[in-house]
N, C-alpha and C. Protein backbone atom coordinates (compact mmCIF):
# COMPACT_ATOMS: atom_id res chain seq x y z
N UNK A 1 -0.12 16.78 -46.51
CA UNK A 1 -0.19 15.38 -46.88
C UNK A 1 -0.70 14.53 -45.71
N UNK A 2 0.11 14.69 -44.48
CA UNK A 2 -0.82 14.22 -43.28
C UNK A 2 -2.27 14.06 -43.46
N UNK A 3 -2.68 15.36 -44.02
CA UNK A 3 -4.49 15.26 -43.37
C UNK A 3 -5.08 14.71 -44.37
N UNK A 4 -4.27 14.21 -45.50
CA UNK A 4 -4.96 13.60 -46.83
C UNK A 4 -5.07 12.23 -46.19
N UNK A 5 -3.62 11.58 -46.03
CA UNK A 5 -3.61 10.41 -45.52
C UNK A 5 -4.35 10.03 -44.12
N UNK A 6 -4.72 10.84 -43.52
CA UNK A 6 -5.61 10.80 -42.18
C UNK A 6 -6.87 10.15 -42.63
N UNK A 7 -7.38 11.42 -43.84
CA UNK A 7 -9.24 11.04 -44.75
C UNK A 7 -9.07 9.82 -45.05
N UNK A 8 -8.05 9.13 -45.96
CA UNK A 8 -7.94 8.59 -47.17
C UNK A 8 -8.22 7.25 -45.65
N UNK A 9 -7.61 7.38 -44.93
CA UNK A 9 -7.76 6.36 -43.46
C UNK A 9 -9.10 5.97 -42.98
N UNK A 10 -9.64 7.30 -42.71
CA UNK A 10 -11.24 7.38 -42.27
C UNK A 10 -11.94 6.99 -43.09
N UNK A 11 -11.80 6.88 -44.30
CA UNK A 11 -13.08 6.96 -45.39
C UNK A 11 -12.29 4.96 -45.71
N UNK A 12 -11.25 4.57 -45.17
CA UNK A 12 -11.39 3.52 -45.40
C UNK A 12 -12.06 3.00 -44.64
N UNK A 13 -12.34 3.66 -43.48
CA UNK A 13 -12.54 2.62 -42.35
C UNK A 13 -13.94 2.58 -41.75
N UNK A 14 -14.85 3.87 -42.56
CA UNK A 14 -15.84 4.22 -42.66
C UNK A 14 -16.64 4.40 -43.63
N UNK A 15 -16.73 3.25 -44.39
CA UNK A 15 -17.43 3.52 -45.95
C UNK A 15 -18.96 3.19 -45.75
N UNK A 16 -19.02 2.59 -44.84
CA UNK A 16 -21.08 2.86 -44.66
C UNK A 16 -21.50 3.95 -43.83
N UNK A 17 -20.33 4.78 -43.65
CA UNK A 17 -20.86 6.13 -43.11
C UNK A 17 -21.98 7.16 -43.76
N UNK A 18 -23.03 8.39 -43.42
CA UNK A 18 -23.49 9.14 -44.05
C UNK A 18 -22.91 9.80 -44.67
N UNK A 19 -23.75 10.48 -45.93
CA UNK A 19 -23.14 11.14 -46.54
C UNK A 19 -22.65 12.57 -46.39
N UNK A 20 -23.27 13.10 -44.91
CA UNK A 20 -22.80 14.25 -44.07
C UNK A 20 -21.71 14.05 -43.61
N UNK A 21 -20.91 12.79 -43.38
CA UNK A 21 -20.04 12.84 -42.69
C UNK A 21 -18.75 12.87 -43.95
N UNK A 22 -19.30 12.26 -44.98
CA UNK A 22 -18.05 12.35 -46.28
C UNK A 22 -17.62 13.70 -46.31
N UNK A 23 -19.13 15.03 -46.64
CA UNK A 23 -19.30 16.11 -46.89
C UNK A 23 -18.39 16.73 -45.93
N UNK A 24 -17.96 16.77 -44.77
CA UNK A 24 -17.65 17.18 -43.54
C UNK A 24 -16.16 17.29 -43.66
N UNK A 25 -14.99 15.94 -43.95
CA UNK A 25 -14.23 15.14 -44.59
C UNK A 25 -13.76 16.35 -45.66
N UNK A 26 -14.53 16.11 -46.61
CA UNK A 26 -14.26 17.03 -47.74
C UNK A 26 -13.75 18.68 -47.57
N UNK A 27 -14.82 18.94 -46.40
CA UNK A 27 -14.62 20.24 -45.89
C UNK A 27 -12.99 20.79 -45.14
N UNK A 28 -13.06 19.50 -44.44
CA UNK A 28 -11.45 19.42 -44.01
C UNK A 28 -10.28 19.61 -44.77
N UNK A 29 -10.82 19.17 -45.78
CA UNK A 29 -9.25 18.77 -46.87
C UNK A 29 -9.12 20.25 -47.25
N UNK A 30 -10.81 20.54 -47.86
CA UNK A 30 -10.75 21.84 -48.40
C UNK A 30 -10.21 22.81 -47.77
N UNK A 31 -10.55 23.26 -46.53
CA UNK A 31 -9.76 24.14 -45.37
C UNK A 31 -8.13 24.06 -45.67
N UNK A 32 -7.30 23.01 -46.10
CA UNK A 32 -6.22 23.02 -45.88
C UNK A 32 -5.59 23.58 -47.54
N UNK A 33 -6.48 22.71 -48.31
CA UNK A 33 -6.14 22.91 -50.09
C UNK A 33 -6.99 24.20 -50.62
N UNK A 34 -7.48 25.01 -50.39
CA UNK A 34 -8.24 25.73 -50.60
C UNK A 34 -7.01 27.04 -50.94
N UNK A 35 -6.63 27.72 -49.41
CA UNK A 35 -5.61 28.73 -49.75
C UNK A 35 -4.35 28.35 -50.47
N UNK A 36 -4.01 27.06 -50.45
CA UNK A 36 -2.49 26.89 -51.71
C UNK A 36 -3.16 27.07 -53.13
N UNK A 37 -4.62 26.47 -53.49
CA UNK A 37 -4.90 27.00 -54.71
C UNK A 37 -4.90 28.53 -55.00
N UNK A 38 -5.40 28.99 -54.04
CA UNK A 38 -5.31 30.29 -53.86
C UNK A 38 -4.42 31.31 -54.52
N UNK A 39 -3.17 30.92 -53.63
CA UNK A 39 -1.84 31.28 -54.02
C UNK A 39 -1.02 30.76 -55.42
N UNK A 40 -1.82 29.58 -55.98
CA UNK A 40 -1.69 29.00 -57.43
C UNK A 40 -2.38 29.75 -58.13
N UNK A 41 -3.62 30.67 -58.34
CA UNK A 41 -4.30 31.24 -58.80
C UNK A 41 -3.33 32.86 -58.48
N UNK A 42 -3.03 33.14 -57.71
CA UNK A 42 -2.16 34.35 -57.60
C UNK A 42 -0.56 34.31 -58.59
N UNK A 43 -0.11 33.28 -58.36
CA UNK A 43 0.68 33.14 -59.16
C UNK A 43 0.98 33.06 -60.62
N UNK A 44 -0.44 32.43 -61.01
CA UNK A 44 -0.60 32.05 -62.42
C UNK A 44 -1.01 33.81 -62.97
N UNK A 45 -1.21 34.75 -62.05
CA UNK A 45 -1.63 36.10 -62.89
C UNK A 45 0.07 36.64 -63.51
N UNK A 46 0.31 36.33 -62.95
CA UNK A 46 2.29 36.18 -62.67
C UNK A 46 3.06 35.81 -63.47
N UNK A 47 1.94 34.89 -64.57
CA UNK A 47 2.84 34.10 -65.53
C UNK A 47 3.41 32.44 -64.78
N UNK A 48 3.80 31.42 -65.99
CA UNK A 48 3.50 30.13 -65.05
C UNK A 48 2.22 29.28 -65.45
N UNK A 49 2.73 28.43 -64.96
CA UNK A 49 1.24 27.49 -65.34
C UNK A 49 0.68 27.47 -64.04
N UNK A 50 0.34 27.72 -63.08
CA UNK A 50 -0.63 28.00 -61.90
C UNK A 50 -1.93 27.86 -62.55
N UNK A 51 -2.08 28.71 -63.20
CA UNK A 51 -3.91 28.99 -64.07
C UNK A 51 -4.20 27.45 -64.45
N UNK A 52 -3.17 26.68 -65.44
CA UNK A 52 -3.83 25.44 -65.78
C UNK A 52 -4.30 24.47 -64.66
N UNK A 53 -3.26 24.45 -63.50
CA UNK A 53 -3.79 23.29 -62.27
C UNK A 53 -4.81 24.46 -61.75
N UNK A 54 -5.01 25.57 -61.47
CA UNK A 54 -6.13 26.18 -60.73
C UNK A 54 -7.35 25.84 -61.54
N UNK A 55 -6.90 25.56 -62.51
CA UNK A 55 -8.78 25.54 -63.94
C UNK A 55 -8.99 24.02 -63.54
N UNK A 56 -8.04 23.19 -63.40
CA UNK A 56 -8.51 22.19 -63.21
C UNK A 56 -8.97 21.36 -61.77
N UNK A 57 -8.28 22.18 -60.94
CA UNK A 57 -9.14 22.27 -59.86
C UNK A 57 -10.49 22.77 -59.59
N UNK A 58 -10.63 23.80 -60.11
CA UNK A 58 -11.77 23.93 -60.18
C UNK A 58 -13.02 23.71 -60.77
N UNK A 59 -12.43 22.85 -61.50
CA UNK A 59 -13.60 22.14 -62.56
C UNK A 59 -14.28 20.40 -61.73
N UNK A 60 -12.61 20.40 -61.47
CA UNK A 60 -13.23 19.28 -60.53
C UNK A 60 -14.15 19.49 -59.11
N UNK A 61 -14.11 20.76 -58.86
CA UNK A 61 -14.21 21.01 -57.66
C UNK A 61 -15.62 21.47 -57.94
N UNK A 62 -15.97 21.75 -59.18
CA UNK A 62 -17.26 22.06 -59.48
C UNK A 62 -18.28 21.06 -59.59
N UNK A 63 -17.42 19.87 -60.32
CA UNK A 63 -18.20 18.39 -60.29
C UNK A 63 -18.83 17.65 -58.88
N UNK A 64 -18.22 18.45 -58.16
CA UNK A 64 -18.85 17.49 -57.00
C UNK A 64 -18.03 16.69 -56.40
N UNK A 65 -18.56 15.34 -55.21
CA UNK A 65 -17.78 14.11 -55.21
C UNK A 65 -17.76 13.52 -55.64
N UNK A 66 -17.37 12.45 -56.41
CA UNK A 66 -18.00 11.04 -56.87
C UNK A 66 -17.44 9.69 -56.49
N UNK A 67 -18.57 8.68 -57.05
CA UNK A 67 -18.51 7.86 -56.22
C UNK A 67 -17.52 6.69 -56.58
N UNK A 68 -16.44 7.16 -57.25
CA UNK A 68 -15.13 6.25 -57.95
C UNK A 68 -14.59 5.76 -56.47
């Protein structure tokens, strides 16, 4: 949660930044949220709803960023 609230900081404080640097940002979060989905996707073989938040992570995660 730290490093969410860290971005969620930067990207306030940097919104005419490039878009390499959002991309970069993103990469960060991902590094940290990446292996708990992981282990949500391991779990959900397990039985559990894991599979439904992993599908929907990854759908979003397929969409891209956007610019909401």
């Amino acid at each position: 949660m730290s490093k969410i609230t860290e971005v969620e900081s930067w990207i306030s404080s940097n919104q005419d930044s490039e878009a390499e640097d959002y991309e970069g940002k993103q990469k960060e979060i991902e590094r940290i949220y990446n292996p708990i989905m992981q282990k949500a996707y391991q779990g959900a073989g397990q039985g559990g709803c894991g599979q439904e938040y992993a599908n929907q992570y990854q759908n979003q995660n397929q969409a891209g960023p956007s610019a909401d």
